[in-house]
PDB file of N, CA and C in Angstrom:
ATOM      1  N   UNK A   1       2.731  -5.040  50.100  1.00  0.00           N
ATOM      2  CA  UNK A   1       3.858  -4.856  49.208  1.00  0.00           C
ATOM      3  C   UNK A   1       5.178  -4.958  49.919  1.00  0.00           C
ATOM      4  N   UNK A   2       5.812  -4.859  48.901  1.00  0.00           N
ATOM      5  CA  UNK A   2       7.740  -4.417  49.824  1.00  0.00           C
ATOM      6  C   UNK A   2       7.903  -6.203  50.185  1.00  0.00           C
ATOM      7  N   UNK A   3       9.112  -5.836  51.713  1.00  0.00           N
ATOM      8  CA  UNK A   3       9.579  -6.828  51.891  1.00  0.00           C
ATOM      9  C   UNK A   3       8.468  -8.187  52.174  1.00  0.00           C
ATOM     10  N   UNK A   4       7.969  -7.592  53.160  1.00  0.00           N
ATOM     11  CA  UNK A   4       6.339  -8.946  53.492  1.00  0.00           C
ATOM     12  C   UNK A   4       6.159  -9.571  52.482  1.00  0.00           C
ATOM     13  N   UNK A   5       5.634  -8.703  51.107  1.00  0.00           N
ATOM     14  CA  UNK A   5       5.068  -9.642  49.932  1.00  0.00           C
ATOM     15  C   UNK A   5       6.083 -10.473  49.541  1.00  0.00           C
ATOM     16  N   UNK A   6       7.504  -9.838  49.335  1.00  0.00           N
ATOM     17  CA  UNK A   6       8.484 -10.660  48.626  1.00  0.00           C
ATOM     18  C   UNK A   6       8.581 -11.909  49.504  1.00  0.00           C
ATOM     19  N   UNK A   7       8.621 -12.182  50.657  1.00  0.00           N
ATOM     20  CA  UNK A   7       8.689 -13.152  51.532  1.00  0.00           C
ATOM     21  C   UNK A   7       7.783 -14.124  51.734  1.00  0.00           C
ATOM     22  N   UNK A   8       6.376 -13.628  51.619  1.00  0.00           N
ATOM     23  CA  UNK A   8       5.183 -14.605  51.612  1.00  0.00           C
ATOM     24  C   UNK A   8       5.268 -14.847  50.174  1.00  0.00           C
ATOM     25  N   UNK A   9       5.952 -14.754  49.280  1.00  0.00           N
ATOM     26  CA  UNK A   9       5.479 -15.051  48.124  1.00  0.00           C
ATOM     27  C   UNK A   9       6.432 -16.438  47.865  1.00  0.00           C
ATOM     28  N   UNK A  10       8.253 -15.777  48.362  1.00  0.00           N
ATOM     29  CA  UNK A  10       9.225 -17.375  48.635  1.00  0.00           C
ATOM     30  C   UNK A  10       8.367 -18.378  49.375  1.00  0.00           C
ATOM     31  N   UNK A  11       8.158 -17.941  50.849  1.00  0.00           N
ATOM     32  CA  UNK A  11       7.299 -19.107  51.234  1.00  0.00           C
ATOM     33  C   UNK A  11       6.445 -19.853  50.639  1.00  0.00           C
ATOM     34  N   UNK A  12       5.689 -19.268  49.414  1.00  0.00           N
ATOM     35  CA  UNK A  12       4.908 -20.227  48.732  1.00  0.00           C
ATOM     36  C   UNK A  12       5.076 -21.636  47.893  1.00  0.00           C
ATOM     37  N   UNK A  13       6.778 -21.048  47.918  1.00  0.00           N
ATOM     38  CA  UNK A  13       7.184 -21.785  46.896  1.00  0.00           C
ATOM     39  C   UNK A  13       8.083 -23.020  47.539  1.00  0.00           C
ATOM     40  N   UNK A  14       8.326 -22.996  48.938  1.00  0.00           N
ATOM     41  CA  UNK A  14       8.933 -24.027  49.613  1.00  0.00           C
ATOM     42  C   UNK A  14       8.039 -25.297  49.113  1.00  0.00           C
ATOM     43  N   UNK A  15       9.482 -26.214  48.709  1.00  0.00           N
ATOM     44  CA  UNK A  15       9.114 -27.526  48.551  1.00  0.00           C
ATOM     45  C   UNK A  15       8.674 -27.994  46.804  1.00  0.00           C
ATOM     46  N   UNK A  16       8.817 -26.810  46.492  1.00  0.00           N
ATOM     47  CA  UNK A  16       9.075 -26.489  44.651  1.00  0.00           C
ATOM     48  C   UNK A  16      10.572 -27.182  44.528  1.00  0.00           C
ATOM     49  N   UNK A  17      10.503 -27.909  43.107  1.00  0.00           N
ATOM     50  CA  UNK A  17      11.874 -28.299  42.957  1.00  0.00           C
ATOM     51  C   UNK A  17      12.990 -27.155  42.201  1.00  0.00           C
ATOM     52  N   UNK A  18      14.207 -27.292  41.916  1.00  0.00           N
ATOM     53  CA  UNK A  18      14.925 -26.423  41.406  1.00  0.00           C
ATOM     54  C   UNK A  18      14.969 -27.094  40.039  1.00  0.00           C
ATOM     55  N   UNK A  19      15.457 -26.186  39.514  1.00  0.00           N
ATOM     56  CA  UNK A  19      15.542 -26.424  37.655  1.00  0.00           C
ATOM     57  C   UNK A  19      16.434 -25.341  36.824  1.00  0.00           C
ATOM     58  N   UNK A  20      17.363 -25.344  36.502  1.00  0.00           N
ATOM     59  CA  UNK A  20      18.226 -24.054  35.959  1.00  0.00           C
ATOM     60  C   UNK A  20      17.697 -23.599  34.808  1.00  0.00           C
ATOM     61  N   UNK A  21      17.431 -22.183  35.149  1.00  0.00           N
ATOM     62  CA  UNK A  21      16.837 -21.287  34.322  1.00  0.00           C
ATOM     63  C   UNK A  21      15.068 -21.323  34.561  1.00  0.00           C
ATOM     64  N   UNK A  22      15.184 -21.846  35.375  1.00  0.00           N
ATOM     65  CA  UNK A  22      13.411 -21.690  35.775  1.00  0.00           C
ATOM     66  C   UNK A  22      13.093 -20.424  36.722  1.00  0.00           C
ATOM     67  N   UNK A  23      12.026 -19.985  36.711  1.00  0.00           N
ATOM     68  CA  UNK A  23      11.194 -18.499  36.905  1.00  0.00           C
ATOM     69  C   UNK A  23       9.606 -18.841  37.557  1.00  0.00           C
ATOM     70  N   UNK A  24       9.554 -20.360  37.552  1.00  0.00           N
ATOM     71  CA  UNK A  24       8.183 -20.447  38.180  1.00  0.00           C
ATOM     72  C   UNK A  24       7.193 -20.451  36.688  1.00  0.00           C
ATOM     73  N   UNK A  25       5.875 -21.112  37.087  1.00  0.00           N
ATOM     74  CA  UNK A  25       5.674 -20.709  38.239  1.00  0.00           C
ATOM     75  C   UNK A  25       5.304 -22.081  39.094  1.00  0.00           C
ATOM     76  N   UNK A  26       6.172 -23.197  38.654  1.00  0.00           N
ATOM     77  CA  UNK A  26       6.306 -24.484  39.638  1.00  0.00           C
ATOM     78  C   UNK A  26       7.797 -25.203  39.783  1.00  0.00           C
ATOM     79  N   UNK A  27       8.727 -24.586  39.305  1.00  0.00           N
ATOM     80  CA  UNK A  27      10.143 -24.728  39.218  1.00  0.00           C
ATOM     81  C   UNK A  27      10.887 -23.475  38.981  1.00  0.00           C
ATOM     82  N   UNK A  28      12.394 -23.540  39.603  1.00  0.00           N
ATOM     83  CA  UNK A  28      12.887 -22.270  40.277  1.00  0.00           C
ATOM     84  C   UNK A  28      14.472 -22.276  40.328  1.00  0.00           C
ATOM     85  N   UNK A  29      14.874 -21.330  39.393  1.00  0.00           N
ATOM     86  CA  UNK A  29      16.165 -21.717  39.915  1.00  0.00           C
ATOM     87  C   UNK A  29      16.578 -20.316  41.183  1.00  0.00           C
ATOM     88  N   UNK A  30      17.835 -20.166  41.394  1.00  0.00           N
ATOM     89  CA  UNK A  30      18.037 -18.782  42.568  1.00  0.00           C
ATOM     90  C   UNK A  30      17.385 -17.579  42.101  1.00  0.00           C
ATOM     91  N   UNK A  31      17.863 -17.492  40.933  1.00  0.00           N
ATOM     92  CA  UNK A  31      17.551 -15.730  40.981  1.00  0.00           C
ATOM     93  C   UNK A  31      16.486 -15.833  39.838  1.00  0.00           C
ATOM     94  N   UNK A  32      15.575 -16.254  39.479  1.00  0.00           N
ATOM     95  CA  UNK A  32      14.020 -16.692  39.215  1.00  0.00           C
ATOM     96  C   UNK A  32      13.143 -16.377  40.533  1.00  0.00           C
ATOM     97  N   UNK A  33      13.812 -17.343  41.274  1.00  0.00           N
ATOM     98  CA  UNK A  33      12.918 -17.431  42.610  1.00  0.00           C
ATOM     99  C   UNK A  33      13.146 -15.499  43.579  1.00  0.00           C
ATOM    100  N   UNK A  34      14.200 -15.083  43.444  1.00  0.00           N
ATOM    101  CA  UNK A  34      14.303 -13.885  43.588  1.00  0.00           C
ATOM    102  C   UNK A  34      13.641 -13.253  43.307  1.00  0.00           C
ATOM    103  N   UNK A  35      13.460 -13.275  42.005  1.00  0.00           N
ATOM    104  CA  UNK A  35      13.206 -12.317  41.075  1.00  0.00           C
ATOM    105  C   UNK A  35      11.735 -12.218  41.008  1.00  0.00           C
ATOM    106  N   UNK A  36      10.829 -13.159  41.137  1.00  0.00           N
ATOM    107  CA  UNK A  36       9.926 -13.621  41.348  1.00  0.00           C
ATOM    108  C   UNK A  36       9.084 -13.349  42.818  1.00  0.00           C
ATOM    109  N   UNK A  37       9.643 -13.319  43.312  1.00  0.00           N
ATOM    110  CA  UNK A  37       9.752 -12.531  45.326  1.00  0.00           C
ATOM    111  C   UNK A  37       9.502 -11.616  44.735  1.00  0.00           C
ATOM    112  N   UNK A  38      10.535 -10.817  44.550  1.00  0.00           N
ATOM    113  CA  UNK A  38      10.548  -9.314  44.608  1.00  0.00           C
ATOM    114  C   UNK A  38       9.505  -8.370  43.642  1.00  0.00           C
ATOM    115  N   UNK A  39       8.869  -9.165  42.450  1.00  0.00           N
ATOM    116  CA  UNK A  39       8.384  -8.696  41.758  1.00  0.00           C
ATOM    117  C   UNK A  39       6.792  -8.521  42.696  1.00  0.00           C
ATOM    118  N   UNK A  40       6.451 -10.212  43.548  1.00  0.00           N
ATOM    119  CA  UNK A  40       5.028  -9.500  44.215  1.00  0.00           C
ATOM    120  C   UNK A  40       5.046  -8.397  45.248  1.00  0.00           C
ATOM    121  N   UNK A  41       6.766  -8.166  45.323  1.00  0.00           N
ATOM    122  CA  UNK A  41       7.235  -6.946  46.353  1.00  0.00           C
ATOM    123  C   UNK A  41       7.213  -5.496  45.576  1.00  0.00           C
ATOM    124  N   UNK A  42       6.773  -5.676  44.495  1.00  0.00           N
ATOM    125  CA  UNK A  42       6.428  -4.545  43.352  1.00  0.00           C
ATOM    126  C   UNK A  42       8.080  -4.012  42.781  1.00  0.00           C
ATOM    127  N   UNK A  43       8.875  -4.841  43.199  1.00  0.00           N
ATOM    128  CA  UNK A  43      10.418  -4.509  42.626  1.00  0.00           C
ATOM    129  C   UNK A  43      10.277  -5.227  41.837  1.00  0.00           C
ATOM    130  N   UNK A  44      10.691  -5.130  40.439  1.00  0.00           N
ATOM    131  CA  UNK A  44      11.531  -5.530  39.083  1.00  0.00           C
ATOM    132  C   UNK A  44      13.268  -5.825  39.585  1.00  0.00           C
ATOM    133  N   UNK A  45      13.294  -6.615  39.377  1.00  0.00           N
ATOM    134  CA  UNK A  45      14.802  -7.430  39.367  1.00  0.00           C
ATOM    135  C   UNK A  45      15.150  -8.133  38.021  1.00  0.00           C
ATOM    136  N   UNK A  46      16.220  -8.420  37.569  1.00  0.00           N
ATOM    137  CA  UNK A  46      16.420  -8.919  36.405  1.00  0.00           C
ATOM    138  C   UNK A  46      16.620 -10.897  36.726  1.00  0.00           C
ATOM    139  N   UNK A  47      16.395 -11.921  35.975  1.00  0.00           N
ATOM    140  CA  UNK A  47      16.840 -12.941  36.213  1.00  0.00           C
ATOM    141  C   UNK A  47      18.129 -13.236  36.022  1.00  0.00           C
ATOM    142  N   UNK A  48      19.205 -12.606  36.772  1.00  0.00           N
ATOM    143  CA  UNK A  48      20.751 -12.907  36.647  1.00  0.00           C
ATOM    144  C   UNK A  48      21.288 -12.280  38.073  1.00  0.00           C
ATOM    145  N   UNK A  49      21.425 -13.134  38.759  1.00  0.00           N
ATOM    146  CA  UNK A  49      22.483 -12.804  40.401  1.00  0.00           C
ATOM    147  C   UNK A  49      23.459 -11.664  40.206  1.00  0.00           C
ATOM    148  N   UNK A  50      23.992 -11.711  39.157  1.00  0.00           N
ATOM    149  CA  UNK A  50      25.211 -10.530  39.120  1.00  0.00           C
ATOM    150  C   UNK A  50      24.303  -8.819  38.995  1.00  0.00           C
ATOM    151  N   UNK A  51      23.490  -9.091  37.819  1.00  0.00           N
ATOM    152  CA  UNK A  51      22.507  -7.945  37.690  1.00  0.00           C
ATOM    153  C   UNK A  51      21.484  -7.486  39.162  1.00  0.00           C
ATOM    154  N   UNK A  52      21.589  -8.569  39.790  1.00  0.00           N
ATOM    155  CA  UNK A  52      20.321  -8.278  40.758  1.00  0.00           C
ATOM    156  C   UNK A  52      21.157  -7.668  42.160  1.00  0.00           C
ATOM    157  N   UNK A  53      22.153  -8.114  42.029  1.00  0.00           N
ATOM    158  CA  UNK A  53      22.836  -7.103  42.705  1.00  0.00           C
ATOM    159  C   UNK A  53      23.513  -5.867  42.598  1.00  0.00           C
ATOM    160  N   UNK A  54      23.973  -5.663  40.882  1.00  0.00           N
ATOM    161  CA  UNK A  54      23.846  -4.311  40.359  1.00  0.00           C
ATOM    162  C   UNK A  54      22.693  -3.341  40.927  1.00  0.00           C
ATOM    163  N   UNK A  55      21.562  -4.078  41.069  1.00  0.00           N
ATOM    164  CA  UNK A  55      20.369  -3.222  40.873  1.00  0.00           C
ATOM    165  C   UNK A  55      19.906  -2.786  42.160  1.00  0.00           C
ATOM    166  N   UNK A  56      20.547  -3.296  43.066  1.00  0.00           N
ATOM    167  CA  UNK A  56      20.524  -3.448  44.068  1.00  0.00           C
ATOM    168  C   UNK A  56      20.790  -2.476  45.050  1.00  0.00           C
ATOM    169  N   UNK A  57      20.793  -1.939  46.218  1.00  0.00           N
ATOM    170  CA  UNK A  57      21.584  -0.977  47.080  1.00  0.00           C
ATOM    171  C   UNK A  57      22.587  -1.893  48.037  1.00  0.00           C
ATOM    172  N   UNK A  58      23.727  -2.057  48.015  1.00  0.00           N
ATOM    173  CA  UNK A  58      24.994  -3.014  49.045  1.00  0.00           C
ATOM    174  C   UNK A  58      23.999  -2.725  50.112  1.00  0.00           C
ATOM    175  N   UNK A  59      24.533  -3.636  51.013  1.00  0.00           N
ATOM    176  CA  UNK A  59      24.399  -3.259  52.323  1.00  0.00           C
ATOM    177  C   UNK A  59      25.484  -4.398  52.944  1.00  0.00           C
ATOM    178  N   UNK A  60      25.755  -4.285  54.232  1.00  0.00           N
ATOM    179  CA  UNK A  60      26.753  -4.955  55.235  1.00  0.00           C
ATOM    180  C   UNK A  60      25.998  -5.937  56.130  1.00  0.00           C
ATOM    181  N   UNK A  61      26.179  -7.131  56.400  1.00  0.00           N
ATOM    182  CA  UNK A  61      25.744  -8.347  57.086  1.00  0.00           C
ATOM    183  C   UNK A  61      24.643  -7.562  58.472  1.00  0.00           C
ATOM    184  N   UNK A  62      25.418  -6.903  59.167  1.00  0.00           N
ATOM    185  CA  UNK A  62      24.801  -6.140  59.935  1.00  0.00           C
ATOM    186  C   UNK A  62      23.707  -5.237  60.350  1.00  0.00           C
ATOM    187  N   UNK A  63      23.594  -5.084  58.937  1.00  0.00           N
ATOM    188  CA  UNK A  63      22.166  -3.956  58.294  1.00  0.00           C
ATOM    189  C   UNK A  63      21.358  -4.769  57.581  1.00  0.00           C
ATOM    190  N   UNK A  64      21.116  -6.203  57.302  1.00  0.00           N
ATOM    191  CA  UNK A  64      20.297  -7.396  57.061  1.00  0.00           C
ATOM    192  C   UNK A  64      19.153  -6.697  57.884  1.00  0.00           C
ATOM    193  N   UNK A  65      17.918  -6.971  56.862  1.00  0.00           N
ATOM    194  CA  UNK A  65      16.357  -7.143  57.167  1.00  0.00           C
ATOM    195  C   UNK A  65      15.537  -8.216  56.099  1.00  0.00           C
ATOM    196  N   UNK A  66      14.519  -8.485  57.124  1.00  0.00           N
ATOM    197  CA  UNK A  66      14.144  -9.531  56.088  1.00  0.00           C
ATOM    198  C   UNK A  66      13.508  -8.803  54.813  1.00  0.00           C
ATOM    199  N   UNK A  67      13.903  -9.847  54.056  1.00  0.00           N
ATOM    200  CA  UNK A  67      13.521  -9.376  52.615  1.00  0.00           C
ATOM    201  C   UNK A  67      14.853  -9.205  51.575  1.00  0.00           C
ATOM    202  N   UNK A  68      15.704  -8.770  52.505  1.00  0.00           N
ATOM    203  CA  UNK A  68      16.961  -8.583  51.698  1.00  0.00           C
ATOM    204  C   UNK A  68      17.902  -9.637  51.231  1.00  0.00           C
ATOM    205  N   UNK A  69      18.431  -9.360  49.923  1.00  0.00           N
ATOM    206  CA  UNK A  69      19.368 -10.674  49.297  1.00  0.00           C
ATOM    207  C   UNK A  69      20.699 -11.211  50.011  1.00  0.00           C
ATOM    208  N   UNK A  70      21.057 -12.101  49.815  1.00  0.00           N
ATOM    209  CA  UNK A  70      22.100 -12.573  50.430  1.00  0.00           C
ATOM    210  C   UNK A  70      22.642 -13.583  48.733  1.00  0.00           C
ATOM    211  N   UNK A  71      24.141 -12.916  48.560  1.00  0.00           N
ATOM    212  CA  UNK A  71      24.779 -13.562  47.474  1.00  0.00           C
ATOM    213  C   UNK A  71      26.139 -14.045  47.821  1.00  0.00           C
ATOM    214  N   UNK A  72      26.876 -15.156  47.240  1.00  0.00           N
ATOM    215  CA  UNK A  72      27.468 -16.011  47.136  1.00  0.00           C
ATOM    216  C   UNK A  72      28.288 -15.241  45.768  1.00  0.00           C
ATOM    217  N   UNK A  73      30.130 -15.143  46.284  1.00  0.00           N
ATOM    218  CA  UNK A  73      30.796 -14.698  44.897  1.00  0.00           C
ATOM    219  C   UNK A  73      32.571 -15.431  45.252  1.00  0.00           C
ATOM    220  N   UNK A  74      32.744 -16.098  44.271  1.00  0.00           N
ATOM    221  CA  UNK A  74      34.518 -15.940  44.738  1.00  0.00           C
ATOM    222  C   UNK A  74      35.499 -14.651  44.559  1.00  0.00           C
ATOM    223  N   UNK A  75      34.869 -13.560  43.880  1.00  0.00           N
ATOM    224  CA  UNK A  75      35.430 -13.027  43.494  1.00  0.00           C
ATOM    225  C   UNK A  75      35.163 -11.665  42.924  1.00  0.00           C
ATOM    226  N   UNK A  76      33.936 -10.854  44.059  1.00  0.00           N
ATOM    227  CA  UNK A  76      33.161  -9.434  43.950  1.00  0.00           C
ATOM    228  C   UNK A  76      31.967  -9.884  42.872  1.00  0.00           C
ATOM    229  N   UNK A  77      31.811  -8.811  43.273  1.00  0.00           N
ATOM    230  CA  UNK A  77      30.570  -8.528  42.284  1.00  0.00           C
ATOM    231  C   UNK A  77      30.246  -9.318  41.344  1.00  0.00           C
ATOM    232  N   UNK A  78      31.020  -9.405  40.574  1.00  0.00           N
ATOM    233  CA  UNK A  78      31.449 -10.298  39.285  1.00  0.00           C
ATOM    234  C   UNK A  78      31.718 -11.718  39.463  1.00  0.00           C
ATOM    235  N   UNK A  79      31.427 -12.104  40.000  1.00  0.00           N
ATOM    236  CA  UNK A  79      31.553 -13.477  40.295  1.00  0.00           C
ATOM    237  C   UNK A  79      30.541 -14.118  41.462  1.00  0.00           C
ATOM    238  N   UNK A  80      29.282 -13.692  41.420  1.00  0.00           N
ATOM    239  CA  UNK A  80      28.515 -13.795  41.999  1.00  0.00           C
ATOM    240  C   UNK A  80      27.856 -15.305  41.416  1.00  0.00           C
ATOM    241  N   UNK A  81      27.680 -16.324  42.213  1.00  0.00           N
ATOM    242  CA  UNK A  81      26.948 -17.412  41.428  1.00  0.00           C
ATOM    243  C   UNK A  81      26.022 -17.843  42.576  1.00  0.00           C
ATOM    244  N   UNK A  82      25.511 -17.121  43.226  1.00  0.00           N
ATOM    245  CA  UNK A  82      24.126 -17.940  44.399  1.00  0.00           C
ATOM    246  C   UNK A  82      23.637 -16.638  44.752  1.00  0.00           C
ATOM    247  N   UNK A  83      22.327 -16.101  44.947  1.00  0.00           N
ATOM    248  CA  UNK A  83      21.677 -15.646  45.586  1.00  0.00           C
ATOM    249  C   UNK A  83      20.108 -16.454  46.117  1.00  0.00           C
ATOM    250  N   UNK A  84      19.737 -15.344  47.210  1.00  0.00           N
ATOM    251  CA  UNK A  84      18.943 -16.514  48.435  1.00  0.00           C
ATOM    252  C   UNK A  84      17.823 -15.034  48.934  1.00  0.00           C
ATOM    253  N   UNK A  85      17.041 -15.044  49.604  1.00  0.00           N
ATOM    254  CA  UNK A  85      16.341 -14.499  50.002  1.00  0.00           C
ATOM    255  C   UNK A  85      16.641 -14.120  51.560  1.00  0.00           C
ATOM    256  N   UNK A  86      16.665 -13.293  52.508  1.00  0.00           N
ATOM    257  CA  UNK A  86      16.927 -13.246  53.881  1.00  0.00           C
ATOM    258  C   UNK A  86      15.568 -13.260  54.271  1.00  0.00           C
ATOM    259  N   UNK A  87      15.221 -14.194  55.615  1.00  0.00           N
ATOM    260  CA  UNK A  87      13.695 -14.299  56.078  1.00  0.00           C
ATOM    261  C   UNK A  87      14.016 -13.984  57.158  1.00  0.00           C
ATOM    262  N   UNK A  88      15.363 -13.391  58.505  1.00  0.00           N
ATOM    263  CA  UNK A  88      15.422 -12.981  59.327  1.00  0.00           C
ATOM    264  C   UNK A  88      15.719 -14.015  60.292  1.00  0.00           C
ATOM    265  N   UNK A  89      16.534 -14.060  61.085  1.00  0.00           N
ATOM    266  CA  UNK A  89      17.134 -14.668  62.535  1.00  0.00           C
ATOM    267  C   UNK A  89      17.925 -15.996  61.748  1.00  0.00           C
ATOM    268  N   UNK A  90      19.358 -15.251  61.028  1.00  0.00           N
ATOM    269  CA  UNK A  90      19.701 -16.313  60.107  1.00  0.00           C
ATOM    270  C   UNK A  90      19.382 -16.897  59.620  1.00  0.00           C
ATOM    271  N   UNK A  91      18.220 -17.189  58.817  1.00  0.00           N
ATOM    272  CA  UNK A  91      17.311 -17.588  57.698  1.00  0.00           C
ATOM    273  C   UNK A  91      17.813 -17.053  56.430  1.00  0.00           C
ATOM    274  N   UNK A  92      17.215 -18.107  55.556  1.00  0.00           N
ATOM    275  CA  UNK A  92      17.119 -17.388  53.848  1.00  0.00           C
ATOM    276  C   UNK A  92      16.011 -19.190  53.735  1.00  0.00           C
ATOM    277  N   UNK A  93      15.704 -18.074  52.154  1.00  0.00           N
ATOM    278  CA  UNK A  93      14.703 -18.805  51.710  1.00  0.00           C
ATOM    279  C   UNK A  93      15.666 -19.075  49.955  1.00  0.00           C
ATOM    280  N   UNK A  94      15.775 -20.036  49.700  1.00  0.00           N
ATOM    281  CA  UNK A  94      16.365 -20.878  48.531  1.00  0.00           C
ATOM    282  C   UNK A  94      16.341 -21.729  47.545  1.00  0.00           C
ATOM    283  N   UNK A  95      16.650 -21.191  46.233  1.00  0.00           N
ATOM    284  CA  UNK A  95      16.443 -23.072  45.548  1.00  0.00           C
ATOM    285  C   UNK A  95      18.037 -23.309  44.864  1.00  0.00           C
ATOM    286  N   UNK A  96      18.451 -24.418  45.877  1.00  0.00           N
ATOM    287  CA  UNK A  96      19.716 -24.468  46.113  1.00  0.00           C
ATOM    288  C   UNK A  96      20.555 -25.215  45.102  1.00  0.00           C
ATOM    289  N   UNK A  97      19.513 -25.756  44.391  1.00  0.00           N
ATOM    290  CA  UNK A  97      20.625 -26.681  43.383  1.00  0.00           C
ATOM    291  C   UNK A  97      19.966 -28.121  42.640  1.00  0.00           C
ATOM    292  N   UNK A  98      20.001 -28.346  41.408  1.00  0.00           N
ATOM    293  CA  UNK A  98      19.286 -29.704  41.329  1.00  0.00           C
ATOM    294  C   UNK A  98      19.160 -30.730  42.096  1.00  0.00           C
ATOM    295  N   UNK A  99      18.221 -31.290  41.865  1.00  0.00           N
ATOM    296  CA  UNK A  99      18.080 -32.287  42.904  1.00  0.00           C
ATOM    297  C   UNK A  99      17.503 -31.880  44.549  1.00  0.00           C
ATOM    298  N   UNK A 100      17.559 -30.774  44.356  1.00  0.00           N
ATOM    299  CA  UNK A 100      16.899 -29.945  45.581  1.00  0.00           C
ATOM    300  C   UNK A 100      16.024 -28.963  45.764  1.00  0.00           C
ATOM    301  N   UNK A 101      15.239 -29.013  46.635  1.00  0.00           N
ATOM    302  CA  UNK A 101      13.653 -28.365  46.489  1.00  0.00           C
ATOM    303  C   UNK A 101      13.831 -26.778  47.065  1.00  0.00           C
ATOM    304  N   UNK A 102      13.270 -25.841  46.732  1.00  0.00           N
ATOM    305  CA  UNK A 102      13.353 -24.901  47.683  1.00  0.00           C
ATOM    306  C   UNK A 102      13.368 -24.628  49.123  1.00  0.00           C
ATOM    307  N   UNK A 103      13.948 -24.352  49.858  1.00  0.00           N
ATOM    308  CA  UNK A 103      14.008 -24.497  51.109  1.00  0.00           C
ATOM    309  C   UNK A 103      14.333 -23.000  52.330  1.00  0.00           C
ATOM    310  N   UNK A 104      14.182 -23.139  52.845  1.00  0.00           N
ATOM    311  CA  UNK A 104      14.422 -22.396  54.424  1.00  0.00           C
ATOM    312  C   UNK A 104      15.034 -22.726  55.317  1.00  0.00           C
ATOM    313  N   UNK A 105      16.661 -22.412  54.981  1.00  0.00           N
ATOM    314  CA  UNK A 105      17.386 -22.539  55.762  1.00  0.00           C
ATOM    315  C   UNK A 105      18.967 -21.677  56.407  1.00  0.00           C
ATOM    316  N   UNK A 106      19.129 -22.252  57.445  1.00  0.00           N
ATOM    317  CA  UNK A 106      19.766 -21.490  58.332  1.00  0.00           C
ATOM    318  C   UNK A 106      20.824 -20.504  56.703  1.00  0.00           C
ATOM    319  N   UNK A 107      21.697 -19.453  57.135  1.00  0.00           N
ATOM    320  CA  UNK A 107      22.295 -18.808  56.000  1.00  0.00           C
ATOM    321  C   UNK A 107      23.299 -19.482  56.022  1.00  0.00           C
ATOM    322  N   UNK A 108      24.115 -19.794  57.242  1.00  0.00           N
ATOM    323  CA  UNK A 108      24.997 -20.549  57.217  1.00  0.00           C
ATOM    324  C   UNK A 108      25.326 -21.835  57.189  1.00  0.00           C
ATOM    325  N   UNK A 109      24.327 -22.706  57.021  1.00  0.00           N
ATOM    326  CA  UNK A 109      24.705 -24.065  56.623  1.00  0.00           C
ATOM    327  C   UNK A 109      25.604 -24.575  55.510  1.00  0.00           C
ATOM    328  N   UNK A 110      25.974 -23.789  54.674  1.00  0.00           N
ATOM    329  CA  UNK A 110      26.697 -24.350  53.662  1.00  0.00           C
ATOM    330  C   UNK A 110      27.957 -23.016  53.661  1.00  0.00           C
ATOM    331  N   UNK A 111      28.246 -22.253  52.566  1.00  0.00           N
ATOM    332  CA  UNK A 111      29.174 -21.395  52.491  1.00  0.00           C
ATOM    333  C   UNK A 111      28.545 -19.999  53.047  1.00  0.00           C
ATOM    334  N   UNK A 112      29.291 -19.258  53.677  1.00  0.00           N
ATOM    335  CA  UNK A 112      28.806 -18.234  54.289  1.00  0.00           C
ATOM    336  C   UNK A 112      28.656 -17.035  52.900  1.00  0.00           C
ATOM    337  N   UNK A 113      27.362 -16.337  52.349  1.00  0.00           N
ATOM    338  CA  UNK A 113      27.172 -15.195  51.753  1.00  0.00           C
ATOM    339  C   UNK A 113      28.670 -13.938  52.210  1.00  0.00           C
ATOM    340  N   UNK A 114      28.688 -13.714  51.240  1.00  0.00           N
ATOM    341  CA  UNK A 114      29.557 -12.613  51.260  1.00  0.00           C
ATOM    342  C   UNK A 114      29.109 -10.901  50.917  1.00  0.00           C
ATOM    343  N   UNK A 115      28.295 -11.419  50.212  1.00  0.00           N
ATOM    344  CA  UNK A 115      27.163 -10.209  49.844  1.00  0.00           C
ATOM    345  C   UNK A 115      26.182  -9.556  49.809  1.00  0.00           C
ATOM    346  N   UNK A 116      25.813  -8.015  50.169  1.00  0.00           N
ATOM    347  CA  UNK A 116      24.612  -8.247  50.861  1.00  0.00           C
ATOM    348  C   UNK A 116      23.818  -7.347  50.398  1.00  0.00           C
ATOM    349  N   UNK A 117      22.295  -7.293  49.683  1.00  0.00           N
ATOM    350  CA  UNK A 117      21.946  -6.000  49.430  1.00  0.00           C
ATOM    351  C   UNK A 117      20.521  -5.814  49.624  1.00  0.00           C
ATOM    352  N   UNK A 118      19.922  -4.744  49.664  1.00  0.00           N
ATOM    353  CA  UNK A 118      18.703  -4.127  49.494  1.00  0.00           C
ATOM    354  C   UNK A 118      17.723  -4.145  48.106  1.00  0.00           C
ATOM    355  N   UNK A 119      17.108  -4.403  47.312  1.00  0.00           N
ATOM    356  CA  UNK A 119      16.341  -4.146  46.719  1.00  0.00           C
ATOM    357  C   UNK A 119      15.562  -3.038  46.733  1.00  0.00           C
TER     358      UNK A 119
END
């Protein structure tokens, strides 16, 4: 259970395509694929990035473990439009956008997360 499951469960899904508003269980959009993690992690999460970090406990870049979310916002809380999975040693696990498959990659390759929380 916990973080392990939520993590072996993203890994399963590497190489799944993305699809908005998909939940699996062969297409995925971000917080589907979250949500979906966390649930074989025996956490309930809602399918909405803003909610899943409501539901969430904050935490600070620094206090990252794997398992924990990493979100994307211009503008707090409320303006949250990407969340990702943390798999540890700057990793996340992702389904980043049409046209693109789920993946495992560095956190920082594209815009740096601003947000950070616990489940």
């Amino acid at each position: 259970g916990g973080a392990a499951a939520a993590l072996a469960y993203a890994r399963e899904q590497l190489g799944e395509p993305y699809r908005y508003g998909a939940s699996g269980p062969s297409s995925w959009d971000c917080s589907g694929l979250t949500m979906r993690s966390w649930a074989a992690g025996g956490k309930t999460l809602p399918h909405y990035s803003v909610a899943q970090y409501q539901q969430s406990t904050p935490i600070t870049l620094s206090q990252l473990q794997p398992g924990d979310l990493l979100f994307w916002s211009d503008s707090g809380p409320s303006g949250i439009y990407h969340v990702a999975i943390y798999t540890g040693n700057g990793m996340m696990i992702h389904a980043p956008r049409p046209g693109r498959s789920v993946e495992e990659v560095s956190m920082y390759y594209w815009v740096t997360p601003n947000l950070f929380a616990r489940p």
